[in-house]
N, C-alpha and C. Protein backbone atom coordinates (compact mmCIF):
# COMPACT_ATOMS: atom_id res chain seq x y z
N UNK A 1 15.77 -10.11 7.07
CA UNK A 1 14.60 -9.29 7.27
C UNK A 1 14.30 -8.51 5.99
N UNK A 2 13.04 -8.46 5.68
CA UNK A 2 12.58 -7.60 4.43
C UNK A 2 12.21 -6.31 4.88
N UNK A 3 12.76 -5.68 3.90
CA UNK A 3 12.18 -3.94 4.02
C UNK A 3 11.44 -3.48 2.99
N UNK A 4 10.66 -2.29 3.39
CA UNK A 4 9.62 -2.17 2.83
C UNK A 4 10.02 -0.83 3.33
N UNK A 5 9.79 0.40 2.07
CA UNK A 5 10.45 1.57 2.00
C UNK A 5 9.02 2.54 1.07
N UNK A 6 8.74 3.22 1.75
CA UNK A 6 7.23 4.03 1.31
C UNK A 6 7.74 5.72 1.24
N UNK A 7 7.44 5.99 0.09
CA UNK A 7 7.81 7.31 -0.77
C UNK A 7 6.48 8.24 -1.02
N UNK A 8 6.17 9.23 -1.03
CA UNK A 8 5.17 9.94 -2.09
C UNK A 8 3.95 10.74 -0.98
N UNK A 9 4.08 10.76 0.14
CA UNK A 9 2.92 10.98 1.19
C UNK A 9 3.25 12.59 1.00
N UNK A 10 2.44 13.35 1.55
CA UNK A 10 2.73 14.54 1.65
C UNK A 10 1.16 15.60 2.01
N UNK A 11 1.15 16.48 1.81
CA UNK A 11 -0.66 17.29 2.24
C UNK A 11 -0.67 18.03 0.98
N UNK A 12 -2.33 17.64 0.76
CA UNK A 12 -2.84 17.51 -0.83
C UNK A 12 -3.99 18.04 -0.52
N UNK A 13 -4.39 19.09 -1.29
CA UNK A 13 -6.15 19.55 -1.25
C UNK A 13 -6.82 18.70 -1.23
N UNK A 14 -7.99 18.43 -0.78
CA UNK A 14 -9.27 17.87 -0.97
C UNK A 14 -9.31 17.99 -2.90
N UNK A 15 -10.05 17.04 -3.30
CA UNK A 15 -9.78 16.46 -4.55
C UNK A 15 -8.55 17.03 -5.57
N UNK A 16 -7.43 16.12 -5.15
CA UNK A 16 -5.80 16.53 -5.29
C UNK A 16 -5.56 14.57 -5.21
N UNK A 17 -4.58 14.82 -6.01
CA UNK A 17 -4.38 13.35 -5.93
C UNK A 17 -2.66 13.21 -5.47
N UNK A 18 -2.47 11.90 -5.31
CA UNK A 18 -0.80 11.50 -5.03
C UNK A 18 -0.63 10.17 -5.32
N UNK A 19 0.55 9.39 -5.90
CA UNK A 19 0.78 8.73 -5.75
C UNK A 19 1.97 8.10 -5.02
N UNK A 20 1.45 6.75 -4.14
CA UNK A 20 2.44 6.28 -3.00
C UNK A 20 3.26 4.96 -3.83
N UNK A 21 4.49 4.89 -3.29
CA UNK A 21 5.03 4.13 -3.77
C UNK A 21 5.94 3.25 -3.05
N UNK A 22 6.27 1.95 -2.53
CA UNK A 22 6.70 1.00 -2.24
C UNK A 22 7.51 -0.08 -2.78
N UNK A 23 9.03 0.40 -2.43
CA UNK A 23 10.20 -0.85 -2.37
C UNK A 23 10.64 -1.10 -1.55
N UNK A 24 10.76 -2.84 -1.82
CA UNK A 24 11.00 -3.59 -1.15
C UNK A 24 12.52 -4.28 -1.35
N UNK A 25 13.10 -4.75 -0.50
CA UNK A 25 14.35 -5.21 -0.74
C UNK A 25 14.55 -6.49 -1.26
N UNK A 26 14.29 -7.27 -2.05
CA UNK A 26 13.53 -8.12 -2.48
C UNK A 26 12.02 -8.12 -3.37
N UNK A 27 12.73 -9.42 -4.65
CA UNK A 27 11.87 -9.15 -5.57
C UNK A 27 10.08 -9.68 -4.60
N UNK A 28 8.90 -8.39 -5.27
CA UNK A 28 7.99 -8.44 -4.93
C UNK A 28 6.86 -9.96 -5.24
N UNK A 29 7.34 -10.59 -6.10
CA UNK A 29 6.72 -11.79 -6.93
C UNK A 29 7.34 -12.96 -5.46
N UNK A 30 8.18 -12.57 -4.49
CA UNK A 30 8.32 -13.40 -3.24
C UNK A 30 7.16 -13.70 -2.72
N UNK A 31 5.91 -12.79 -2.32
CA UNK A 31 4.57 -13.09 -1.37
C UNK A 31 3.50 -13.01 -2.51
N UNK A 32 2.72 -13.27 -1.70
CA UNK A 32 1.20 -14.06 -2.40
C UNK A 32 0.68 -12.23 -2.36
N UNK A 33 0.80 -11.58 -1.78
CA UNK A 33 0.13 -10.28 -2.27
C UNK A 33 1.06 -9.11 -1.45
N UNK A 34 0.68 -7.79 -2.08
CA UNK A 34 1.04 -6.67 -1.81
C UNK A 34 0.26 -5.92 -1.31
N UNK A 35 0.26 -5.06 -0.38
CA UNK A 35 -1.21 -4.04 -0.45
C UNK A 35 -0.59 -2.89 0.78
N UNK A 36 -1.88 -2.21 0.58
CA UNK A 36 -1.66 -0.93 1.18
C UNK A 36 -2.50 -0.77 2.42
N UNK A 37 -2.22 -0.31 3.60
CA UNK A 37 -2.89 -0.02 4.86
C UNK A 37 -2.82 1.32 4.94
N UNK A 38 -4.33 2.01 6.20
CA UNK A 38 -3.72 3.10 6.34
C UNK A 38 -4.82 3.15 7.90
N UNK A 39 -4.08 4.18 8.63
CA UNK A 39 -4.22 4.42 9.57
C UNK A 39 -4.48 5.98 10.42
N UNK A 40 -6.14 6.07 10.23
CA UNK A 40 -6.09 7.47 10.07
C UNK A 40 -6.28 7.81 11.96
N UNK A 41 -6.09 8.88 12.65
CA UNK A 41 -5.86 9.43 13.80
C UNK A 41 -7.07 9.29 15.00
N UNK A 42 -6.63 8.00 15.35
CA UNK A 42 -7.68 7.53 16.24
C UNK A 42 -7.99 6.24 15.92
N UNK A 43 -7.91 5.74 14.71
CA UNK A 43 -8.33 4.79 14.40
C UNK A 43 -7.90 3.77 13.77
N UNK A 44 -8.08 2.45 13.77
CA UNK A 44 -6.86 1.06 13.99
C UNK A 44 -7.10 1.12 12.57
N UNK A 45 -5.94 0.32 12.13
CA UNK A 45 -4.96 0.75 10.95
C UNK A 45 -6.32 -0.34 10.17
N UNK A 46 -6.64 0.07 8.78
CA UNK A 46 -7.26 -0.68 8.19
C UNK A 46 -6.76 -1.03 6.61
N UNK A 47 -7.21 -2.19 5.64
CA UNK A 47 -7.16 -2.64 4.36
C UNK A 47 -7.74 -2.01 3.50
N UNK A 48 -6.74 -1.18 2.59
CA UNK A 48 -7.01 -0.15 1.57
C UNK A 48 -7.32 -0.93 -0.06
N UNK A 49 -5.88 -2.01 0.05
CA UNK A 49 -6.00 -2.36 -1.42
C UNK A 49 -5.32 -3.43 -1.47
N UNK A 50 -5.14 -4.79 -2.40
CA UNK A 50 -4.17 -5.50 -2.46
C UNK A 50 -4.00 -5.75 -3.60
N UNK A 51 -2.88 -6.45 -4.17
CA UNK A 51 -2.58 -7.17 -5.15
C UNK A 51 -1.74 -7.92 -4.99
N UNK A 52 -2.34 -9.06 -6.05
CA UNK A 52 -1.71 -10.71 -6.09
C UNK A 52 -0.51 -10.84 -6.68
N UNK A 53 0.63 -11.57 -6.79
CA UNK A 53 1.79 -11.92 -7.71
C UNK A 53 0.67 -12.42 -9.38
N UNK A 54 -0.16 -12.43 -9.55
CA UNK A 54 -0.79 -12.49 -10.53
C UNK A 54 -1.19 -11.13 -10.93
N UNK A 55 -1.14 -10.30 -10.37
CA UNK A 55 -1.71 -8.80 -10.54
C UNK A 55 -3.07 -8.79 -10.83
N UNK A 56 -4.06 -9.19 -9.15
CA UNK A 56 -4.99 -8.96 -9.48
C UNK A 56 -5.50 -8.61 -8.06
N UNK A 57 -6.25 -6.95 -8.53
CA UNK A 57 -6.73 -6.06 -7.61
C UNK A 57 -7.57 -6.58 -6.80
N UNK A 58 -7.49 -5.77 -5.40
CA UNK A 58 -8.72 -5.58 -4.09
C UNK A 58 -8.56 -4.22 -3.99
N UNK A 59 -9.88 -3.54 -3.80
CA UNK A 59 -9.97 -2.42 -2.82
C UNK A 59 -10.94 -2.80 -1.77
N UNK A 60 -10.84 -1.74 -1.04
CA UNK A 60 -11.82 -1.47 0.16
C UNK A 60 -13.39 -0.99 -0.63
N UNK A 61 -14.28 -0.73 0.05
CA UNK A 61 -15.11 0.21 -0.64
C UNK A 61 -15.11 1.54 -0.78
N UNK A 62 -14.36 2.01 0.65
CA UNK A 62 -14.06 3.30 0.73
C UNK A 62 -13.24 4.06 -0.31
N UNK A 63 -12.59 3.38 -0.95
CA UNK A 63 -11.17 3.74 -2.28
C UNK A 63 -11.49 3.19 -3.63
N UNK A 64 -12.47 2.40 -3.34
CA UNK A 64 -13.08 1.77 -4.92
C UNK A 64 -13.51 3.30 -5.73
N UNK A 65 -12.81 2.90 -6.90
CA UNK A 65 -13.30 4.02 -8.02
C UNK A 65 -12.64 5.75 -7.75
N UNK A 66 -11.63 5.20 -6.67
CA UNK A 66 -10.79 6.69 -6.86
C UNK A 66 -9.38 5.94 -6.44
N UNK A 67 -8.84 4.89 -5.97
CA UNK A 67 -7.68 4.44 -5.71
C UNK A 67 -7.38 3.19 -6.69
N UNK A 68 -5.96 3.02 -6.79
CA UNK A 68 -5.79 2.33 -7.95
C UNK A 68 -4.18 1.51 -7.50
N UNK A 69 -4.37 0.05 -7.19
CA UNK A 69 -2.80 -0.52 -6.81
C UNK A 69 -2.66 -0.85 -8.10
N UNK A 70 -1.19 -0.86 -8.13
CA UNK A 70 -0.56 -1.69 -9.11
C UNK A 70 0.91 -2.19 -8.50
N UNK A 71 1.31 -2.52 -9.56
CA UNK A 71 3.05 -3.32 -9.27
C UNK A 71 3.49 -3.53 -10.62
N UNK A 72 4.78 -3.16 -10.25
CA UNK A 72 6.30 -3.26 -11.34
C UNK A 72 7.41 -3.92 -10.61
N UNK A 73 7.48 -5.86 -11.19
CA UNK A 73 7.85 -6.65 -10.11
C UNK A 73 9.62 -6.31 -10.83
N UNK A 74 9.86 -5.59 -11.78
CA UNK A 74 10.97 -5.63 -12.19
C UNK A 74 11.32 -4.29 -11.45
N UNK A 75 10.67 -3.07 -10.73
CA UNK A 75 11.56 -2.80 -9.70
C UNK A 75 10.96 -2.78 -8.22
N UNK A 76 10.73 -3.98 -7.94
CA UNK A 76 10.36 -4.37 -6.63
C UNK A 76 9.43 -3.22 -5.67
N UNK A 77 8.52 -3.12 -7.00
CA UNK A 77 7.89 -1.72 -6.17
C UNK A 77 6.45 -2.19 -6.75
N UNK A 78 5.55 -1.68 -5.44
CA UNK A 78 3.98 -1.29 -5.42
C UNK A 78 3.55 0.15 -5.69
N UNK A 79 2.06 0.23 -6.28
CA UNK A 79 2.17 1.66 -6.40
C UNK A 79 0.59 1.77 -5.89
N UNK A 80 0.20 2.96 -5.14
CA UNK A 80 -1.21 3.37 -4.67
C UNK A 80 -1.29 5.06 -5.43
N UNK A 81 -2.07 4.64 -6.60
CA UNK A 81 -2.26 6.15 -7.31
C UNK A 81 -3.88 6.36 -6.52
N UNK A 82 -3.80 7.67 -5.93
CA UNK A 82 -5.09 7.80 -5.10
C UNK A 82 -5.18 9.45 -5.38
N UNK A 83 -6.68 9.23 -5.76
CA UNK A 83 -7.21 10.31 -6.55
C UNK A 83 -9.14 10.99 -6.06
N UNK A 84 -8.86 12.37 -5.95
CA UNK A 84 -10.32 12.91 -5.22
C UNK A 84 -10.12 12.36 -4.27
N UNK A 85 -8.82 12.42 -3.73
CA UNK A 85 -8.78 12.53 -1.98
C UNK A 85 -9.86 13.41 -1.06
N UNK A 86 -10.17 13.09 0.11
CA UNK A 86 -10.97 13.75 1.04
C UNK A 86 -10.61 13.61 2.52
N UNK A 87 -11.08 14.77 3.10
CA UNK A 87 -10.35 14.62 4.34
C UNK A 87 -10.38 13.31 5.03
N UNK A 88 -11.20 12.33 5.06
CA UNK A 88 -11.57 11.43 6.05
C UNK A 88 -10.22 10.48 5.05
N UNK A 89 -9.20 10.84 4.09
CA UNK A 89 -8.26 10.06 4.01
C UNK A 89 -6.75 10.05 4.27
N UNK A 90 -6.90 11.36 5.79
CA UNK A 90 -5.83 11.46 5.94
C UNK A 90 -5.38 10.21 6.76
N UNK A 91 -4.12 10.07 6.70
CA UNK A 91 -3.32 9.11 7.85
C UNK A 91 -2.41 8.71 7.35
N UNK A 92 -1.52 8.00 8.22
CA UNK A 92 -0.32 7.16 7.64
C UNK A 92 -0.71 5.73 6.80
N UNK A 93 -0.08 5.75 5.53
CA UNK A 93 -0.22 4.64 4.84
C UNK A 93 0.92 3.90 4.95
N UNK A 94 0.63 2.33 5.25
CA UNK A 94 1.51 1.61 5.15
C UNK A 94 1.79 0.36 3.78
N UNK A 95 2.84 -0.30 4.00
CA UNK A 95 3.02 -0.96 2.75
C UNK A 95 3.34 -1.67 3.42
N UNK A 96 2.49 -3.11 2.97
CA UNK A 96 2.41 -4.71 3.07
C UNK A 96 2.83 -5.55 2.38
N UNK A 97 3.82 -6.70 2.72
CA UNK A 97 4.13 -7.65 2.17
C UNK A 97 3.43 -9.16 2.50
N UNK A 98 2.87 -9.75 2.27
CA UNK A 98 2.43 -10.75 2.39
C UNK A 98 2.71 -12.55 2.09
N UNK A 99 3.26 -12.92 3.00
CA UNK A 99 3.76 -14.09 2.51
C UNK A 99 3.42 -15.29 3.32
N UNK A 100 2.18 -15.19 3.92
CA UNK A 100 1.93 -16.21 4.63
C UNK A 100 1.05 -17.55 4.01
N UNK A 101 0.82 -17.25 2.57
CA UNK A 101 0.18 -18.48 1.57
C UNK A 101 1.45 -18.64 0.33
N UNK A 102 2.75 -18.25 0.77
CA UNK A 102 3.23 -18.27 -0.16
C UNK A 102 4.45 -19.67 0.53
N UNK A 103 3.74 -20.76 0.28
CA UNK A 103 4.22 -21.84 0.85
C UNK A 103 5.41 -22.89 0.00
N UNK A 104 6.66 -23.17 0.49
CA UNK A 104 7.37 -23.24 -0.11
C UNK A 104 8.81 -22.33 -0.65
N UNK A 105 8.53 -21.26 -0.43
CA UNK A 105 9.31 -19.83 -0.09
C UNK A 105 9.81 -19.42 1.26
N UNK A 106 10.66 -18.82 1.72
CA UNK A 106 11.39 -18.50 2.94
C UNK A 106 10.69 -17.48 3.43
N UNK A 107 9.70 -17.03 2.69
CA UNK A 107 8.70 -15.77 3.43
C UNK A 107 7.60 -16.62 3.97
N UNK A 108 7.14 -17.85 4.01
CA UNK A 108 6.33 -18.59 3.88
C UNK A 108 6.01 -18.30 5.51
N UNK A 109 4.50 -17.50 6.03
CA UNK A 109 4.01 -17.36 7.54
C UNK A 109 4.34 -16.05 7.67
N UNK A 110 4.97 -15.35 6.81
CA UNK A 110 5.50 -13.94 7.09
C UNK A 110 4.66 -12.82 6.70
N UNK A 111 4.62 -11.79 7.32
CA UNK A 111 4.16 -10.30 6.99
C UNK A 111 4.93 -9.22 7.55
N UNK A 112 5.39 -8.11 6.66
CA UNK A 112 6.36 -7.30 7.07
C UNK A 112 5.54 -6.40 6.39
N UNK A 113 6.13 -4.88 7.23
CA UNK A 113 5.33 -3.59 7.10
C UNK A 113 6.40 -2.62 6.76
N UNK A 114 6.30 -1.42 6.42
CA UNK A 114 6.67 -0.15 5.95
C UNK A 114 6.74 0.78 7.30
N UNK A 115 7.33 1.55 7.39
CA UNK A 115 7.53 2.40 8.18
C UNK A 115 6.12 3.74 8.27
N UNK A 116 5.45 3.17 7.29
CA UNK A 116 4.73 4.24 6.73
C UNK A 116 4.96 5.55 6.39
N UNK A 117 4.31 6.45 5.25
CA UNK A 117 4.35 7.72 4.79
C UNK A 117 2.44 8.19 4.94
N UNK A 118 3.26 9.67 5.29
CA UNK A 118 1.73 10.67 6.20
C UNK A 118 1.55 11.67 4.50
N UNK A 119 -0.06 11.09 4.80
CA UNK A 119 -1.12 11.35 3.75
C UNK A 119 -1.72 12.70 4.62
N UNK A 120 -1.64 14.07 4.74
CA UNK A 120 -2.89 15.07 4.98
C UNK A 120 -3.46 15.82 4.03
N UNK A 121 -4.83 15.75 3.67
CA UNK A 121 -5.90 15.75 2.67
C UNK A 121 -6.38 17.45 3.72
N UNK A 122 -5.99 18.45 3.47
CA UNK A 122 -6.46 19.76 3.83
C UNK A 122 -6.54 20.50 2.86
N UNK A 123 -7.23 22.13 3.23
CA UNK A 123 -7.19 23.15 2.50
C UNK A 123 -6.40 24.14 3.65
């Protein structure tokens, strides 16, 4: 089983930034992408950001131009630097592994999640 271990959440002013961070027990270059979910209070968990074993970005629209994934596959970690936070971005963020196009690999059909870490965007 893969784990997926999420660091950095915490309550941040309205335009206050944080960055989240994600290791995995296992090198990250295993699945076809990485990305970040989040799940704000009331409402079903949605697609924040991804990135490819090629390192190449998705956002949502909602996080375009203030959120930023990356990855450092040498320590099996994702990173969500998220910046001019606002309230409508509180919730639990989760961390995604993705390995269901990664065919040929033992993750191959798989997706495993994070326990998630709680984002509150207050004054």
């Amino acid at each position: 089983q893969v784990q997926l271990v999420e660091s950095g959440g915490g309550l941040v002013q309205p335009g206050g930034s944080l960055r989240l961070s994600c290791t995995a027990s296992r090198s990250i270059d295993s699945f076809n992408t990485m990305g970040w979910y989040r799940q704000a209070p009331g409402k079903q968990r949605e697609l924040l950001a991804t990135i490819t074993s090629g390192n190449y970005p998705t956002y949502a629209d909602s996080v375009k131009d203030r959120f930023t994934i990356s990855r450092d596959s040498a320590k099996n970690t994702v990173y969500l630097q998220m910046n001019d936070l606002k309230p409508e971005d509180t919730g639990v963020y989760y961390c995604n592994a993705d390995g269901r196009n990664r065919k040929g690999w033992d993750v191959y059909g798989m997706v495993y999640w994070g326990d998630g870490t709680l984002v509150t965007v207050s004054s």
